[in-house]
Protein backbone atom coordinates (compact mmCIF):
# COMPACT_ATOMS: atom_id res chain seq x y z
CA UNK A 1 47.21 148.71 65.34
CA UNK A 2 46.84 145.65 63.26
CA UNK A 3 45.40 142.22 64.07
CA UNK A 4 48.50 141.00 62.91
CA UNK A 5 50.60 143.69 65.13
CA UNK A 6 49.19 142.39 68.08
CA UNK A 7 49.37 139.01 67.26
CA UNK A 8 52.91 139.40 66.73
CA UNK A 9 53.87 141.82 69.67
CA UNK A 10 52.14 138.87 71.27
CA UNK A 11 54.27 135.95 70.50
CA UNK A 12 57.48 138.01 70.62
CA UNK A 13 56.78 138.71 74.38
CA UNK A 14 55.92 134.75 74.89
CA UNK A 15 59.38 134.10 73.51
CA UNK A 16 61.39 136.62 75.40
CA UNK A 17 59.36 135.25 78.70
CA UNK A 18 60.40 131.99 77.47
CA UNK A 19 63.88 132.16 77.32
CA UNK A 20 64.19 134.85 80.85
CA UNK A 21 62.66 132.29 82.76
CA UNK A 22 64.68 129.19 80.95
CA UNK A 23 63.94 125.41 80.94
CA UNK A 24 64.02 124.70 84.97
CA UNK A 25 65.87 121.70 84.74
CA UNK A 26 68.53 122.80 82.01
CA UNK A 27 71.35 121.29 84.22
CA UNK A 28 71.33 119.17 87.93
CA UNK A 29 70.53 115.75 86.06
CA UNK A 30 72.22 112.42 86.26
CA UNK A 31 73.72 113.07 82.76
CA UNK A 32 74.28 116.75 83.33
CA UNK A 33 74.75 117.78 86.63
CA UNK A 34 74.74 121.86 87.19
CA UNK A 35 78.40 123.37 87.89
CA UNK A 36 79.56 126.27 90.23
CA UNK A 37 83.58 126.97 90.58
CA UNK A 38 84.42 123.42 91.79
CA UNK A 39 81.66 121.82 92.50
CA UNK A 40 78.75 120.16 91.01
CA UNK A 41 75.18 119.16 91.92
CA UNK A 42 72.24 117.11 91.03
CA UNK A 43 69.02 118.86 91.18
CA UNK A 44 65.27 117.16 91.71
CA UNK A 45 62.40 119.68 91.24
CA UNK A 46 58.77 119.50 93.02
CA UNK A 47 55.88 119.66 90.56
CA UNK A 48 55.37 123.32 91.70
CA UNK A 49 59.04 124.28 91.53
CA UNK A 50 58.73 128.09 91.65
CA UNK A 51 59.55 129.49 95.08
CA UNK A 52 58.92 126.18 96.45
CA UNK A 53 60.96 125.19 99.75
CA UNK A 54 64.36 123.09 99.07
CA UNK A 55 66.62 120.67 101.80
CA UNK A 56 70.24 120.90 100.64
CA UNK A 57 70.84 116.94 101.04
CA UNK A 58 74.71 115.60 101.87
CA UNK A 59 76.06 112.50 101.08
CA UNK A 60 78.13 110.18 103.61
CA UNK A 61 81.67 109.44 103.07
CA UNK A 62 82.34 107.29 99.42
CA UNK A 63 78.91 108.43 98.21
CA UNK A 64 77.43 110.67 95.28
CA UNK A 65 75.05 112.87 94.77
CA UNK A 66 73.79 110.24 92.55
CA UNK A 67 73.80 107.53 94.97
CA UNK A 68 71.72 109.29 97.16
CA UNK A 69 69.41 110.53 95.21
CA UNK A 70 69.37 106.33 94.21
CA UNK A 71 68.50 105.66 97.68
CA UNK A 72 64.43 104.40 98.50
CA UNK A 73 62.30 107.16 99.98
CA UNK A 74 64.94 110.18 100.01
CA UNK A 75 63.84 112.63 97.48
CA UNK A 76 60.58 111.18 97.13
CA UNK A 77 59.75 112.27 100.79
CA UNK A 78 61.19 115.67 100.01
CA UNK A 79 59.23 116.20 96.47
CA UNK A 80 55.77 114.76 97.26
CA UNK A 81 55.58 117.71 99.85
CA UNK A 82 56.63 120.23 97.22
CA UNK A 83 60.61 120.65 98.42
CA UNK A 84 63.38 120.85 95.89
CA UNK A 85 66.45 118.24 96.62
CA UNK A 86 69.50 119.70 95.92
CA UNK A 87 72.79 117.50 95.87
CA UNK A 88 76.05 118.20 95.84
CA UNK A 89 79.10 116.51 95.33
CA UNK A 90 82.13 116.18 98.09
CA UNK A 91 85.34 116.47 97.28
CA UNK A 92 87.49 113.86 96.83
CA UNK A 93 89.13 112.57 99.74
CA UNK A 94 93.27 113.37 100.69
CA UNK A 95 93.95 109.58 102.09
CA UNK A 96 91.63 107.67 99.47
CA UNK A 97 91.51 109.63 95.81
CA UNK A 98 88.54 106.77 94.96
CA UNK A 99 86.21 108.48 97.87
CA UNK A 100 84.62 111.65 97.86
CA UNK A 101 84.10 113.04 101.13
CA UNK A 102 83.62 116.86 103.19
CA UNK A 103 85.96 118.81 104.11
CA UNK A 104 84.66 118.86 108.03
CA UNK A 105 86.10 120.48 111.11
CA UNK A 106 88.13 117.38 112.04
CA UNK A 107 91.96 119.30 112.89
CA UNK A 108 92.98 118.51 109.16
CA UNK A 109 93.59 121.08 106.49
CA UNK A 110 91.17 120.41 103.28
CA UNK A 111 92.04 121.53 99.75
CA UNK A 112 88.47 122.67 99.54
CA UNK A 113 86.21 125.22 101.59
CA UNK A 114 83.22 123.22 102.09
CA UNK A 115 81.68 125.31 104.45
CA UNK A 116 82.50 128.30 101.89
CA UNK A 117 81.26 125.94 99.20
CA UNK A 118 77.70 125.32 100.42
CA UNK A 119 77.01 129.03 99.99
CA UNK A 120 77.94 128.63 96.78
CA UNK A 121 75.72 125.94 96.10
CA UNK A 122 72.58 127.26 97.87
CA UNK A 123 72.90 131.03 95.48
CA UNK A 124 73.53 129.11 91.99
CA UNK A 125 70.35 126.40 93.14
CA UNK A 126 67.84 129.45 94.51
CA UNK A 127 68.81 132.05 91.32
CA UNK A 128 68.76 128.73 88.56
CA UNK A 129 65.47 127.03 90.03
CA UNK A 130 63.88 130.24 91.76
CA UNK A 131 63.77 128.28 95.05
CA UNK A 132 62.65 129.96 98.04
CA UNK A 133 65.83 131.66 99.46
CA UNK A 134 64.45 131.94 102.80
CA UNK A 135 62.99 128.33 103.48
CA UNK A 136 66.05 126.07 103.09
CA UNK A 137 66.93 122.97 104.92
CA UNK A 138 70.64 121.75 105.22
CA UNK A 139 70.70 117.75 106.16
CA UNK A 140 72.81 115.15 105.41
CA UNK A 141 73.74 111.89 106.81
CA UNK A 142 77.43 110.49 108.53
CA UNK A 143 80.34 112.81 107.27
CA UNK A 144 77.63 114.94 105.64
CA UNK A 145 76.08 115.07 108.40
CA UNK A 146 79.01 116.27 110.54
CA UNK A 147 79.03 119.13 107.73
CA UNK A 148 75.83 120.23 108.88
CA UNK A 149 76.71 120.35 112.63
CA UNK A 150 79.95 122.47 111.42
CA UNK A 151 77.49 124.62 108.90
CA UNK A 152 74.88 125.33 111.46
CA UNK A 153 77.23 126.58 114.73
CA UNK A 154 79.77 128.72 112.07
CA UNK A 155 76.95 130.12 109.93
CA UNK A 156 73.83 129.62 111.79
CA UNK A 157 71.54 132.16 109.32
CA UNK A 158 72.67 130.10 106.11
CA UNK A 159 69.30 127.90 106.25
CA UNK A 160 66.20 127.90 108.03
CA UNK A 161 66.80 124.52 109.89
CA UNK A 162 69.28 121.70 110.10
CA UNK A 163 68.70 117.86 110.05
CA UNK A 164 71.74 115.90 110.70
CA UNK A 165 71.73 111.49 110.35
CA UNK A 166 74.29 109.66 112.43
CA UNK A 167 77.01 112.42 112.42
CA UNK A 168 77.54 115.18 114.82
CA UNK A 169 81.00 117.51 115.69
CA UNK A 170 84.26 115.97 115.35
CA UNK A 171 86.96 117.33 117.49
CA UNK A 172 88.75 120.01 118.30
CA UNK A 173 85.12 120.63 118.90
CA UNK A 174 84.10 124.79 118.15
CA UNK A 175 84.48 126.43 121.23
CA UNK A 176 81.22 128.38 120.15
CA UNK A 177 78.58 129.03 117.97
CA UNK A 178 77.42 131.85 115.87
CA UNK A 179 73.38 131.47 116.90
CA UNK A 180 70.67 129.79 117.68
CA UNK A 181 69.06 127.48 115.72
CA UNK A 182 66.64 124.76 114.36
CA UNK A 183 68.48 121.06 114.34
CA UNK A 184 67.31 117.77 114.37
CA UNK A 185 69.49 115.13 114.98
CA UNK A 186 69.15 111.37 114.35
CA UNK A 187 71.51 108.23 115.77
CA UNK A 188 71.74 104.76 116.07
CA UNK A 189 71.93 103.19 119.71
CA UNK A 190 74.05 100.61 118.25
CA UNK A 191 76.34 103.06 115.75
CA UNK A 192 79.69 101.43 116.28
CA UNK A 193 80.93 103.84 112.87
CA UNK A 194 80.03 106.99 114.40
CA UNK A 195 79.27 105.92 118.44
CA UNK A 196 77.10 108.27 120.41
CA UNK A 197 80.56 108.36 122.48
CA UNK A 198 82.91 108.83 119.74
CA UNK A 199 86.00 107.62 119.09
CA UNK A 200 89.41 107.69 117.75
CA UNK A 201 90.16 106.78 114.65
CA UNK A 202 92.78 106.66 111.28
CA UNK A 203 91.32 107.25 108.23
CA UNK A 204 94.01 106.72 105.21
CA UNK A 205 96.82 107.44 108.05
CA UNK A 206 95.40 110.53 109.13
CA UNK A 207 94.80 110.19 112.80
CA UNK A 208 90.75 111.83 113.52
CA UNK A 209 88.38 112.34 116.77
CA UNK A 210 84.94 111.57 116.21
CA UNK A 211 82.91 114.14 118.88
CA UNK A 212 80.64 112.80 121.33
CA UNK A 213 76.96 113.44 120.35
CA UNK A 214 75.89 114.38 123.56
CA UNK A 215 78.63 117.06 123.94
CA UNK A 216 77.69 118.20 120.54
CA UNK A 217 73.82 118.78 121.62
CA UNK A 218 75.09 120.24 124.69
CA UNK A 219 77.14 123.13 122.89
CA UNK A 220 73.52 123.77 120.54
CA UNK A 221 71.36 123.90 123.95
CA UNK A 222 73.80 126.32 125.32
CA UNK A 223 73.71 128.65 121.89
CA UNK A 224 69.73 128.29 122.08
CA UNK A 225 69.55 129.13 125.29
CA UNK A 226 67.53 126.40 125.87
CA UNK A 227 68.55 124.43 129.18
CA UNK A 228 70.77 121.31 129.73
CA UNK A 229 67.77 119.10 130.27
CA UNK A 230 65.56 118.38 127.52
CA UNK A 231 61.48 120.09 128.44
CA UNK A 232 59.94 117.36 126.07
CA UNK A 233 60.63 113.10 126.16
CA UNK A 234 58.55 110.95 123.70
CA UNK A 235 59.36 106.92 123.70
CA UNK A 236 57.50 104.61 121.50
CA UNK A 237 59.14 101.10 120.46
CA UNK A 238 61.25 102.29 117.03
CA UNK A 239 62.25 105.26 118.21
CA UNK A 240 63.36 107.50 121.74
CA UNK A 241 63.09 111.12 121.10
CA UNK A 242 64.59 114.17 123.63
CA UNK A 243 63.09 117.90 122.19
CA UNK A 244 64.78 120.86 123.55
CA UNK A 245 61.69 123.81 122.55
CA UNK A 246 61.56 125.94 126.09
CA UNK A 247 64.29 127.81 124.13
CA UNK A 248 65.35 131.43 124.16
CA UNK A 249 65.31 131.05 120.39
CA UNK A 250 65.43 127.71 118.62
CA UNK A 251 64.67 124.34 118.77
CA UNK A 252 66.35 121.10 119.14
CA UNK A 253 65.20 117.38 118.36
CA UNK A 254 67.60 114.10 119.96
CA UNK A 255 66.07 110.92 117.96
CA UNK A 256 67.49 107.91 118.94
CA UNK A 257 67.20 104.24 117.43
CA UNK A 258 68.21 100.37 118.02
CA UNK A 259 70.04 100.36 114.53
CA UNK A 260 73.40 100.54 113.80
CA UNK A 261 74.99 103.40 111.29
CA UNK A 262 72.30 104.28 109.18
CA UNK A 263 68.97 106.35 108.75
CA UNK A 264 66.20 105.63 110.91
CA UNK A 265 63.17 103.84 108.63
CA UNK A 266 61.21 106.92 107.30
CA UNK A 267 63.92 109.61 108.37
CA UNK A 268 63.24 111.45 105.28
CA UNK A 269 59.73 111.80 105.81
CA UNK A 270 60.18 112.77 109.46
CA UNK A 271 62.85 115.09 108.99
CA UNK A 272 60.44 116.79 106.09
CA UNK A 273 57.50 117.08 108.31
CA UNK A 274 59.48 118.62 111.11
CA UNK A 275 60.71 121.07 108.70
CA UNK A 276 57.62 121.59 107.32
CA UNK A 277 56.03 122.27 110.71
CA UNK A 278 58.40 124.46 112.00
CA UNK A 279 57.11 128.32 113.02
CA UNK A 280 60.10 129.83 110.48
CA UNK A 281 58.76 127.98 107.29
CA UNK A 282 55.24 128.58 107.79
């Protein structure tokens, strides 16, 4: 065979290696955000992108994917430690069409699946980016956050772990949950949006219960097997901290804070490491 025969069979193999494995970041950007069905997400790669870890990331109520991905230390804390951010986009919400919100287990009929939805989002991300399918992190903060509560109990093999900010179950509350699992949970002491307690509320004339938190970790203890009272208590001056870990399988992490509704300062970070640390994703 030629010099020039190799040379050739050469580059033609680059090129068709080239285009299988495509530009990673062809779609999820801020001026081209990657579509499935419906829905829509923003995408923010690791340098190491290829089977790298990924935290599905949920905007509150009248957010963006955008927005959040806006917000100091969020996907930062996520990237520097090699996990791919993936953001989707609610749907817009019945009683204000300017909002986008989830379509959570709150008694009301949505026009979208969300639940259905995230599985959507989580194949297109893993196939596109060639994420790791089997070290995935679903988090997300207030009515996202309620998503993940509702996520976790219905579907509780859909991700690896579970890392909810200042929203937990809205009632009716499930009556059960399909597994065990990994969740850490975040509040405020001083939430007076989403009160440890909860509350009753109308949203856009639509009359909603907001779940109690501590009836929402009780229902995850009981699914983990895990014991009403927490095995582990750590206090410092930021932050109180309740770990259910004496579990027949599962974990579950209580972190509570003097602010109002909001992320604890460096709940990215924490919720990464804790991830990160856990015996499934090592």
């Amino acid at each position: 065979m030629s010099r020039f025969l190799v040379i050739a069979g050469a580059l033609f193999f680059l090129a068709l290696n080239t285009h299988v494995r495509a530009n990673p970041q062809d779609c999820g950007t801020e001026d081209g955000p990657c579509e499935v069905g419906e829905l829509t997400y923003r995408v923010v790669l690791p340098q190491h992108p290829q089977n790298a870890p990924s935290v599905i990331y949920l905007h509150g109520y009248a957010a963006t994917a955008d927005s959040a991905l806006k917000l100091p230390n969020l996907a930062d804390a996520f990237t520097s430690r090699g996990i791919a951010v993936i953001a989707p986009n609610g749907q817009v919400d019945v009683g204000n069409p300017k909002a986008l919100d989830w379509g959570v287990h709150d008694g009301h009929r949505w026009p979208r699946d969300d639940l259905r939805a995230l599985g959507q989002i989580k194949k297109d991300a893993v196939e596109r980016f060639g994420l790791n399918p089997d070290r995935i992190l679903l988090a997300g903060y207030s009515r996202g956050g309620s998503l993940v509560w509702d996520k976790a109990c219905s579907d509780h093999t859909f991700a690896t772990a579970y890392a909810s900010a200042s929203g937990a179950f809205w009632e009716p509350m499930w009556r059960r949950c399909s597994g065990p699992v990994h969740l850490h949970h975040s509040h405020g002491y001083a939430d007076r949006t989403v009160p440890l307690e909860g509350r009753f509320v109308i949203f856009g004339g639509w009359e909603f219960e907001q779940g109690s938190v501590m009836k929402s970790i009780e229902i995850l203890t009981r699914t983990n097997g895990c014991g009403q009272m927490a095995d582990k208590a750590v206090t410092d001056a930021a932050i109180w901290e309740k770990r259910w870990t004496n579990c027949d399988a599962g974990s579950l992490v209580l972190a509570l804070g003097p602010h109002g509704h909001g992320r604890q300062t460096g709940w990215a970070d924490s919720v990464a490491e804790w991830f990160l640390n856990l015996p499934a994703t090592q």
